[in-house]
N, C-alpha and C. Protein backbone atom coordinates (compact mmCIF):
# COMPACT_ATOMS: atom_id res chain seq x y z
N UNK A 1 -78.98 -107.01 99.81
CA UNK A 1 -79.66 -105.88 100.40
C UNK A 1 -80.07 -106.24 101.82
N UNK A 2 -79.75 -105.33 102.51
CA UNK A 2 -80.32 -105.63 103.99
C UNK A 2 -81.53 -105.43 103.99
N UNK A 3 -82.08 -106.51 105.35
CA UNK A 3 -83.66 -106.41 105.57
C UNK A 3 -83.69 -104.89 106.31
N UNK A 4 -83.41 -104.50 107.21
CA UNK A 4 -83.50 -103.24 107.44
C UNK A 4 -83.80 -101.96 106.45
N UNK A 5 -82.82 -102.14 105.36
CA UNK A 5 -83.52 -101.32 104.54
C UNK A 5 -84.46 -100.78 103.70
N UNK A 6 -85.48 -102.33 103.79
CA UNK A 6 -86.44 -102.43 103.16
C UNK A 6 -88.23 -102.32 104.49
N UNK A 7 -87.35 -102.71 105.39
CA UNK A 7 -88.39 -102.59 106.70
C UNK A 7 -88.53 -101.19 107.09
N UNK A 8 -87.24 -100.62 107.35
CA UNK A 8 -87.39 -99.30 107.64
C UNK A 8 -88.20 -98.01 107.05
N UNK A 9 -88.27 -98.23 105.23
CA UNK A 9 -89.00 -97.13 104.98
C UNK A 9 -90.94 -98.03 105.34
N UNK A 10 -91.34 -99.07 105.08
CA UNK A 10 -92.21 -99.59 105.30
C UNK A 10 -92.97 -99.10 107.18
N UNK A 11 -92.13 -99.41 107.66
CA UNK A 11 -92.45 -98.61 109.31
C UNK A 11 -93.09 -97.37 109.52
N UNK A 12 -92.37 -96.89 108.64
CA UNK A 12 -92.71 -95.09 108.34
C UNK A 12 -94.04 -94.63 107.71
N UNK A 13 -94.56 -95.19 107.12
CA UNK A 13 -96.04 -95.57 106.50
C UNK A 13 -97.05 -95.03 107.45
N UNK A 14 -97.33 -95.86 108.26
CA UNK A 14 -98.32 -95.44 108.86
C UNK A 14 -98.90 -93.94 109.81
N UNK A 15 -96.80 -93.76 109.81
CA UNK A 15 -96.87 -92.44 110.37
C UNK A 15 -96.67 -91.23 109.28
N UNK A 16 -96.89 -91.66 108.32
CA UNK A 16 -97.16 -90.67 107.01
C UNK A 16 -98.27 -90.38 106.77
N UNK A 17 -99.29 -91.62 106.81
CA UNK A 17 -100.45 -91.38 106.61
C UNK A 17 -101.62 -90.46 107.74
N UNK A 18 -101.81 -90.18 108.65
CA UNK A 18 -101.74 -89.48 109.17
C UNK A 18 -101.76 -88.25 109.47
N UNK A 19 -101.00 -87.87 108.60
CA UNK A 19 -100.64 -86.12 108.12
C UNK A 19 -101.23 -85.98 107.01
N UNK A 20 -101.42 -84.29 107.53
CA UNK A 20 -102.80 -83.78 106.39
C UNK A 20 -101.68 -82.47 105.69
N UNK A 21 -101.75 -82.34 104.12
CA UNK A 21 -101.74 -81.08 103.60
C UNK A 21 -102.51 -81.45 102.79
N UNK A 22 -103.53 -80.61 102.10
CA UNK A 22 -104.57 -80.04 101.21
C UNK A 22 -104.78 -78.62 101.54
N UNK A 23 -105.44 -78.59 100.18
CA UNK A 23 -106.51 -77.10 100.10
C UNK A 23 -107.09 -77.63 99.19
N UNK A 24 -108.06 -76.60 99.45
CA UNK A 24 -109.95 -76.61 98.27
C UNK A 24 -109.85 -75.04 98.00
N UNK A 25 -110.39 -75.08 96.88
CA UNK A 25 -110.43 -73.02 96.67
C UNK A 25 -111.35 -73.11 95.87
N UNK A 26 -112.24 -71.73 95.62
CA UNK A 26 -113.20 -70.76 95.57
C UNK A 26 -112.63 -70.34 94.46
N UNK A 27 -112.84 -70.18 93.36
CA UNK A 27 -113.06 -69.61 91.99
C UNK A 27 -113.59 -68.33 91.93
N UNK A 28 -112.70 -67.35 92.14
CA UNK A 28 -114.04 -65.99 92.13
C UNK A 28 -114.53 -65.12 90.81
N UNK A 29 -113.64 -65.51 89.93
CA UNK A 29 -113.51 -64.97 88.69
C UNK A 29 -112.46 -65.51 87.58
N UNK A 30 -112.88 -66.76 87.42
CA UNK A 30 -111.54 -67.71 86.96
C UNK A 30 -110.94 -67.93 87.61
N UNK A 31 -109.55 -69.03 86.78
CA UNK A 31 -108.81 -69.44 87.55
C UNK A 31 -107.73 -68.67 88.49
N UNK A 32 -108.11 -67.46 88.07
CA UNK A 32 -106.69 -66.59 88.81
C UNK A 32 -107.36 -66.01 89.66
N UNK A 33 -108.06 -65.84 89.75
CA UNK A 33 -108.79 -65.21 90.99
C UNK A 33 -109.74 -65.99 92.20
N UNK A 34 -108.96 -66.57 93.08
CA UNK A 34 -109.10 -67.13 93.61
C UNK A 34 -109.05 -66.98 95.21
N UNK A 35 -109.36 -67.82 96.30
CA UNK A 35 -109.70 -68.05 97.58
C UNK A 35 -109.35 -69.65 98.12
N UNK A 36 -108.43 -70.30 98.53
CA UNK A 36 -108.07 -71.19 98.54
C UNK A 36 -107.80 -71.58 100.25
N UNK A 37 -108.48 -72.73 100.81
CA UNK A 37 -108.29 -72.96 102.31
C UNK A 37 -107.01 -73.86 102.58
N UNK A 38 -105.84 -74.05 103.08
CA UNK A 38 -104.83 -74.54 103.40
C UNK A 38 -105.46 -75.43 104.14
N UNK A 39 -104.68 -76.72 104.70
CA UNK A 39 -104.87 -77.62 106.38
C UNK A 39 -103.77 -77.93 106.17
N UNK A 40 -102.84 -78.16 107.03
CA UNK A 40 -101.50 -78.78 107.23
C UNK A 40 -101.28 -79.35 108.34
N UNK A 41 -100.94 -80.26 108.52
CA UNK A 41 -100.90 -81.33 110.19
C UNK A 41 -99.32 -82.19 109.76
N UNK A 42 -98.32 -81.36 109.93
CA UNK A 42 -96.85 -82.50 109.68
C UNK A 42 -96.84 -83.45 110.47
N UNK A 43 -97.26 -83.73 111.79
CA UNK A 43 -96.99 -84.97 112.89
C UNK A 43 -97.93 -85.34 112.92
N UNK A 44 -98.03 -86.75 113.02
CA UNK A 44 -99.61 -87.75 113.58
C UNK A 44 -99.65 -87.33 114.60
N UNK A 45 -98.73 -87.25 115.70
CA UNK A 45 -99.39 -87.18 116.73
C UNK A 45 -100.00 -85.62 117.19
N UNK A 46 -100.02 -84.92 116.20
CA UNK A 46 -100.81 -83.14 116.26
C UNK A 46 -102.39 -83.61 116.02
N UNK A 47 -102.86 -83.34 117.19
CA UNK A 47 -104.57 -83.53 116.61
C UNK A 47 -105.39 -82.34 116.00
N UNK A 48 -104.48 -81.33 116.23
CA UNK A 48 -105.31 -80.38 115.02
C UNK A 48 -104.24 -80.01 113.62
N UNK A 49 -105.20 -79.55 113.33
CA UNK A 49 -103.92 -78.95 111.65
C UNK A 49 -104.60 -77.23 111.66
N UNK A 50 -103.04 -76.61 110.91
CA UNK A 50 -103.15 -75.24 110.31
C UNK A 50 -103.79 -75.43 109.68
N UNK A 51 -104.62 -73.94 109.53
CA UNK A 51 -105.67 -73.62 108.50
C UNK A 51 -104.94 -72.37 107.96
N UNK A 52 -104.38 -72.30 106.75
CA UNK A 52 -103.95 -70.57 106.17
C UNK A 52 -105.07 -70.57 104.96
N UNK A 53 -105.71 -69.74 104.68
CA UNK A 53 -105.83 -69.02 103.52
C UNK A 53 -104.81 -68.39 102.62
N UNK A 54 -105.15 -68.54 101.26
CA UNK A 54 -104.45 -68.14 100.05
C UNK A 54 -105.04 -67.48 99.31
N UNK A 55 -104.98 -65.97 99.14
CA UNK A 55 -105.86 -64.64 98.40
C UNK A 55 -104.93 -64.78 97.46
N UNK A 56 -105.54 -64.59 96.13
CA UNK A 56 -104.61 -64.41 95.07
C UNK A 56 -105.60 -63.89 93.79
N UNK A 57 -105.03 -63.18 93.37
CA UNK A 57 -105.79 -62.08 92.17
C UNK A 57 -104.49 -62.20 91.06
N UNK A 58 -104.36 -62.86 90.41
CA UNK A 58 -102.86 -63.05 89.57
C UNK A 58 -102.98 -62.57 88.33
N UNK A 59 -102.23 -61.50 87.94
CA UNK A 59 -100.85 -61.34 88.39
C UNK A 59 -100.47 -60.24 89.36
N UNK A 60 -101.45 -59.85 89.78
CA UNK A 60 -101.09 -58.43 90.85
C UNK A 60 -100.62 -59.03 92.26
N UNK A 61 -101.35 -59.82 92.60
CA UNK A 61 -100.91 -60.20 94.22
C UNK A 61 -101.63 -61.87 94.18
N UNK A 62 -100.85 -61.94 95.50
CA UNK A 62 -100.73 -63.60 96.35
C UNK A 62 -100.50 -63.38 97.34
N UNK A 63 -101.31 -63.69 98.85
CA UNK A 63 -100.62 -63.95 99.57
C UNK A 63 -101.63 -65.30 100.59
N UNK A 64 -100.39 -65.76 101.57
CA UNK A 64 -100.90 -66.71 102.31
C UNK A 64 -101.03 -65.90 103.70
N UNK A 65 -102.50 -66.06 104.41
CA UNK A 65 -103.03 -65.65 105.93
C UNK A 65 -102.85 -67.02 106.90
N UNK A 66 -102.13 -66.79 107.89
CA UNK A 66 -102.16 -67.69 109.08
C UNK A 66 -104.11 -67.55 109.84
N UNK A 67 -104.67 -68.86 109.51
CA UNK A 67 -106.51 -68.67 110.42
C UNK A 67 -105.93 -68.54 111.77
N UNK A 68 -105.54 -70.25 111.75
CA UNK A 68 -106.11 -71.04 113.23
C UNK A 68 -105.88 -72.07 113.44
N UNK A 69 -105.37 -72.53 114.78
CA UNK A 69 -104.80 -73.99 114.83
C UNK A 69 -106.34 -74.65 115.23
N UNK A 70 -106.90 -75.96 114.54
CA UNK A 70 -108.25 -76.14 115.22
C UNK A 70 -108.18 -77.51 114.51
N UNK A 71 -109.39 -78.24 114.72
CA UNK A 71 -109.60 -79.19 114.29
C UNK A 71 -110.09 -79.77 113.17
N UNK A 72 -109.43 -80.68 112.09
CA UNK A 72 -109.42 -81.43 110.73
C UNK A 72 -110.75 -81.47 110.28
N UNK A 73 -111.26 -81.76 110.77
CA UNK A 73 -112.72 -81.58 110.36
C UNK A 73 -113.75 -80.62 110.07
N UNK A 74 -113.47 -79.62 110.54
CA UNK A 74 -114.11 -78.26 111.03
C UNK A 74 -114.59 -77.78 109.50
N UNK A 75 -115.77 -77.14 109.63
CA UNK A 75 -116.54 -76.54 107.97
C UNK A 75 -116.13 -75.00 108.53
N UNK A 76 -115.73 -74.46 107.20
CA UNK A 76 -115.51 -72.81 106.99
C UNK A 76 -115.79 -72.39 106.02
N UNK A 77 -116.97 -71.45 106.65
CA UNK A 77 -118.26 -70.54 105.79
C UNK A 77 -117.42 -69.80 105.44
N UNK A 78 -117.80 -69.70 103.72
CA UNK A 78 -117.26 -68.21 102.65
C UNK A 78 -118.52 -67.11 102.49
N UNK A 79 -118.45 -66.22 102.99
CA UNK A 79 -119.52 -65.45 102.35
C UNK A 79 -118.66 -63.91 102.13
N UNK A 80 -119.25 -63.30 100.94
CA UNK A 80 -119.26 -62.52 99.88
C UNK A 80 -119.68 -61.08 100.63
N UNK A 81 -119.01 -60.47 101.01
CA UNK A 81 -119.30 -59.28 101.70
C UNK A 81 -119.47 -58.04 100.44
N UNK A 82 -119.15 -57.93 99.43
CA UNK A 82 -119.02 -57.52 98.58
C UNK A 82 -117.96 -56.57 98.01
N UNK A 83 -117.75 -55.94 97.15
CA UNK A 83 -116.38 -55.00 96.89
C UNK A 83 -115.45 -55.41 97.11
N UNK A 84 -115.08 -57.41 96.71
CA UNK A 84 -114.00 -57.64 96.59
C UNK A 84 -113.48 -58.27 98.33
N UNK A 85 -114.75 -57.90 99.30
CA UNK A 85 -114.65 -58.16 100.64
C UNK A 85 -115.00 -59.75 100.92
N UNK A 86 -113.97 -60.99 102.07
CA UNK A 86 -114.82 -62.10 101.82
C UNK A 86 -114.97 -61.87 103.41
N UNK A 87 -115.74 -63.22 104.31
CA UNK A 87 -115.74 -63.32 105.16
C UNK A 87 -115.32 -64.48 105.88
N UNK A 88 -114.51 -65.34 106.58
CA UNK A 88 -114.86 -66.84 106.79
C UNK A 88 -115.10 -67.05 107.71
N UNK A 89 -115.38 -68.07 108.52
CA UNK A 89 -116.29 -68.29 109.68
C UNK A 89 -115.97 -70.02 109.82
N UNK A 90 -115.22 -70.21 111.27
CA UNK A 90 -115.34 -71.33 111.58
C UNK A 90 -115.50 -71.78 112.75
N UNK A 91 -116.33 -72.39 112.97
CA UNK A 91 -117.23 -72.18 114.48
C UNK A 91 -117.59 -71.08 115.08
N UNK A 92 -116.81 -70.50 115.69
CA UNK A 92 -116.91 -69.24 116.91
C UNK A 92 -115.79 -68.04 116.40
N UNK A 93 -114.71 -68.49 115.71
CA UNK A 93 -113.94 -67.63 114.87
C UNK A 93 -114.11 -67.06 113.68
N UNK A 94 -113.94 -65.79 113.39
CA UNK A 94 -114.64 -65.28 111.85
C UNK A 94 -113.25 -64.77 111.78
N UNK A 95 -112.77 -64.55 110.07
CA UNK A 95 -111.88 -63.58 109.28
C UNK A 95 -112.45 -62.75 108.38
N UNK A 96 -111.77 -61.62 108.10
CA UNK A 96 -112.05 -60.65 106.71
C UNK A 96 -110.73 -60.45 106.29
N UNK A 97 -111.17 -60.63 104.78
CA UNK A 97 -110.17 -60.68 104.07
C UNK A 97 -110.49 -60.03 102.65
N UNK A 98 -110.06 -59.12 102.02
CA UNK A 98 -109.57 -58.77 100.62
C UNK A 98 -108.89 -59.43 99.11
N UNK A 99 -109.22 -59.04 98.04
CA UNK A 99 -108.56 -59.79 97.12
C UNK A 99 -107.95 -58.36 95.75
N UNK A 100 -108.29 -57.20 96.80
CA UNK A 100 -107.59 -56.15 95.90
C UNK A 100 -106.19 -56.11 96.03
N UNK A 101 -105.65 -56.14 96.80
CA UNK A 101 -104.00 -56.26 97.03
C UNK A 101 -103.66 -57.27 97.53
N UNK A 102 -105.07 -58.30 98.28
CA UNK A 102 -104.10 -59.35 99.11
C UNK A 102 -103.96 -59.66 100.42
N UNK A 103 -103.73 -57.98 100.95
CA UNK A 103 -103.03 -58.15 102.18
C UNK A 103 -103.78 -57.59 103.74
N UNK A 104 -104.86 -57.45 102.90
CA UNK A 104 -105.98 -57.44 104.19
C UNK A 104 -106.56 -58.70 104.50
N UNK A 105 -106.25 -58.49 106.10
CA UNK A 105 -106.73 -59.76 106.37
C UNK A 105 -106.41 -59.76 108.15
N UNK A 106 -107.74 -59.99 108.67
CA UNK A 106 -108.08 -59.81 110.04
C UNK A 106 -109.35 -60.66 110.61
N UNK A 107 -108.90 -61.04 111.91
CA UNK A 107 -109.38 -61.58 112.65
C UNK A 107 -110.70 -60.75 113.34
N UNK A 108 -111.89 -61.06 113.59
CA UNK A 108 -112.93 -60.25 113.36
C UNK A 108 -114.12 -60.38 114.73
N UNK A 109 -114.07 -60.00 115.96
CA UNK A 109 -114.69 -60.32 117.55
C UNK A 109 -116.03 -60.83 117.31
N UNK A 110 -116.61 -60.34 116.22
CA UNK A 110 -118.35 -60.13 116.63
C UNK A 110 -118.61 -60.03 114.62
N UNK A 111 -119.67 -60.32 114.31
CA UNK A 111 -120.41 -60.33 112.99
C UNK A 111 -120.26 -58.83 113.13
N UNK A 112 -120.57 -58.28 111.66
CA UNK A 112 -119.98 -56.82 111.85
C UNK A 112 -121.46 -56.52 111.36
N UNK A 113 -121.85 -55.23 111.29
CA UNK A 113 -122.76 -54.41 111.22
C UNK A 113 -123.69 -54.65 109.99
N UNK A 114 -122.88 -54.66 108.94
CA UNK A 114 -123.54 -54.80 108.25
C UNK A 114 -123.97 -55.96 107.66
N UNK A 115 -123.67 -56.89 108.39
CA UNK A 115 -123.98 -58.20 108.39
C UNK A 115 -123.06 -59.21 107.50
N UNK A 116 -123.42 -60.26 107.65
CA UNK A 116 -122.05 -60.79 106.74
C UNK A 116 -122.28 -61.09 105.40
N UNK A 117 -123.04 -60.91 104.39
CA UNK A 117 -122.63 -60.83 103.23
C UNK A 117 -123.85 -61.51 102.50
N UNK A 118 -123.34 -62.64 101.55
CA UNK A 118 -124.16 -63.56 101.03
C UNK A 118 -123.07 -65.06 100.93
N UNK A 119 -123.52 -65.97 101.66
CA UNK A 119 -123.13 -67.06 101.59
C UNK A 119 -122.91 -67.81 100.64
N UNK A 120 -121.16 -68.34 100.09
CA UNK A 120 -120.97 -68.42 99.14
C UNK A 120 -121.05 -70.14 98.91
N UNK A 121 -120.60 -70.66 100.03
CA UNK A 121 -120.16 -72.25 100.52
C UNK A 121 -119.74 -72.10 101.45
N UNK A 122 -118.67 -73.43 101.88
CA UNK A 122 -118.09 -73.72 102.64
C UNK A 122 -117.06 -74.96 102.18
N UNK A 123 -116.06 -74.85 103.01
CA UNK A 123 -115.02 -75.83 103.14
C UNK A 123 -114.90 -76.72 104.26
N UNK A 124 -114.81 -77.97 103.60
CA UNK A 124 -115.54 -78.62 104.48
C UNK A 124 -114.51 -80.62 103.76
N UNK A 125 -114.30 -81.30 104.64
CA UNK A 125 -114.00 -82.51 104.50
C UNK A 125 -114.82 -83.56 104.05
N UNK A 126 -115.12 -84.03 102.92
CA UNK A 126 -116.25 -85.04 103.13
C UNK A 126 -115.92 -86.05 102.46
N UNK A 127 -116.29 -87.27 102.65
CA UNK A 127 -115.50 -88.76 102.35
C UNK A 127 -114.23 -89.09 101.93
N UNK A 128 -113.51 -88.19 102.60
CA UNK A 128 -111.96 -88.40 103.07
C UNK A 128 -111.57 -87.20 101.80
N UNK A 129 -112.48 -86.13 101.29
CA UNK A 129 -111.64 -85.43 100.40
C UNK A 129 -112.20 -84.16 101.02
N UNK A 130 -110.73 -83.04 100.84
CA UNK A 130 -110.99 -81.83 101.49
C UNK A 130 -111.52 -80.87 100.17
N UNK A 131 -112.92 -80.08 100.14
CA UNK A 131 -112.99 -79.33 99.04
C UNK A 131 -114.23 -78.39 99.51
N UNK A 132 -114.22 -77.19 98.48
CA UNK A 132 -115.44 -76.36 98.30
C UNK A 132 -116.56 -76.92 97.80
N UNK A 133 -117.88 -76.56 98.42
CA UNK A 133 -118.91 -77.22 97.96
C UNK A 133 -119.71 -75.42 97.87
N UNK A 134 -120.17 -75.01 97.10
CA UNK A 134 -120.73 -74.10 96.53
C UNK A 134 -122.23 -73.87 96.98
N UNK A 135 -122.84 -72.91 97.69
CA UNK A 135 -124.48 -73.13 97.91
C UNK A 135 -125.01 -72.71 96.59
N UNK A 136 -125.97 -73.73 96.15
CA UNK A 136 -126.46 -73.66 94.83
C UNK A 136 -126.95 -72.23 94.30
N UNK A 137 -126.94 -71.77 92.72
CA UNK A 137 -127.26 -70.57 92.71
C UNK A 137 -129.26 -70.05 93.01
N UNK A 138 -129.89 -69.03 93.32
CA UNK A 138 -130.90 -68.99 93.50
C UNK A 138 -131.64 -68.91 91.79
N UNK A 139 -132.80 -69.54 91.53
CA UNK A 139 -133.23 -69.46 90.40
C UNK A 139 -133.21 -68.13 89.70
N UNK A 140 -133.25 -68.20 88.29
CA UNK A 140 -132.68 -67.17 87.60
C UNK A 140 -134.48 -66.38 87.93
N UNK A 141 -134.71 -65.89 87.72
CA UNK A 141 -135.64 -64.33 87.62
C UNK A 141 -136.76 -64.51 86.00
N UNK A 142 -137.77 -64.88 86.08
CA UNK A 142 -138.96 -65.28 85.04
C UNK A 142 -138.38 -63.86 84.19
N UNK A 143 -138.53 -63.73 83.04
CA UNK A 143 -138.24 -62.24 82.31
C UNK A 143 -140.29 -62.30 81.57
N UNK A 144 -140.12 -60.61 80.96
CA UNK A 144 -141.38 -60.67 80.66
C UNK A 144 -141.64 -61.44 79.95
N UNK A 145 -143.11 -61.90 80.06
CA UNK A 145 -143.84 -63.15 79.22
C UNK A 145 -143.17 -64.05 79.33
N UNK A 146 -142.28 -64.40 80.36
CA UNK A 146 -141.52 -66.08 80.32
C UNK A 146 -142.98 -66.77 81.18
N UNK A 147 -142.80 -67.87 80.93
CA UNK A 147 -143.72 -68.85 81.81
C UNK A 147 -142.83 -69.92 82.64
N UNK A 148 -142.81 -70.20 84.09
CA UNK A 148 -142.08 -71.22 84.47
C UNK A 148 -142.17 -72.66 84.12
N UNK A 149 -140.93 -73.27 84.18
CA UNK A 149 -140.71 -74.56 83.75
C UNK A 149 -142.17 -75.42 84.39
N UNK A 150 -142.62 -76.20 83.43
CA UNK A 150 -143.56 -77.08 83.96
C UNK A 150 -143.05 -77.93 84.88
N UNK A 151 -144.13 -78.30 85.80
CA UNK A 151 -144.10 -79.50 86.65
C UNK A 151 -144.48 -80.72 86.86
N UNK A 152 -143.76 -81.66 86.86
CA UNK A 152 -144.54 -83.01 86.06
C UNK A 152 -145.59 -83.35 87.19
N UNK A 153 -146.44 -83.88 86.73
CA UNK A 153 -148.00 -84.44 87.15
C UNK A 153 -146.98 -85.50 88.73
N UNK A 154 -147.85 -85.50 89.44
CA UNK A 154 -147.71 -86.59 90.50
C UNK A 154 -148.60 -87.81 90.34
N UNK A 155 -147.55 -88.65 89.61
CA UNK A 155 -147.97 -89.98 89.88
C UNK A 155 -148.78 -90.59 91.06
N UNK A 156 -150.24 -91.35 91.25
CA UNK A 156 -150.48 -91.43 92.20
C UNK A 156 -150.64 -93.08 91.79
């Protein structure tokens, strides 16, 4: 066996590593109903990566949205506009997007009127793994005659 052929794929390594594809997705109603963030970077030497979104309501529709060419790192706010409406937000760029057919999906100048929604998470990179991190839910609502959870004494 030639040394070449064993050097050559070894060379290639470092410029593999380098390149980014992942996604993280949003659960909106099970597994089929979903919100999923793309990054794709094929060349090391590209310092930013694609961002597409993936709307999918299965089995009715799928589709993939082109964001934004921007940078690997970058966090993108989900919030919940409601009626099936999402919003995302990354830095200075916002989208709206749909999950009734799919195929709405627009680039958005200014926060819109009625404000943007309720904040669902964000997508976001953190110790080398790309994923959704969820803003925790708000406490459930005391019902009549409930009493809240006790609080333990402070140790002094």
């Amino acid at each position: 066996m030639k040394l070449s052929a064993i050097l050559l794929p070894l060379l290639t390594l470092p410029f593999l590593a380098a390149c980014t594809d992942d996604a993280a997705s949003h659960m909106i109603d099970g597994r089929f109903n979903a919100l999923s963030l793309a990054r794709e970077q094929p060349y090391f030497w590209e310092s930013k990566v694609k961002y597409f979104l993936v709307v999918s309501r299965l089995p009715d529709c799928q589709r993939k949205h082109f964001m934004v060419l921007g940078n690997p790192l970058a966090k993108t706010e989900l919030w919940d506009m409601g009626g099936g409406t999402f919003l995302l937000r990354q830095s200075n760029k916002m989208y709206v997007t749909e999950n009734r057919t799919c195929e709405g999906f627009a680039p958005l100048p200014e926060v819109p009127e009625q404000g943007m929604g309720t904040l669902l998470g964000t997508f976001q990179e953190k110790e080398g793994e790309f994923r959704f991190k969820a803003v925790p839910a708000p406490p459930k609502p005391l019902g009549e005659g409930e009493l809240p959870p006790a609080i333990p004494a402070n140790p002094r």
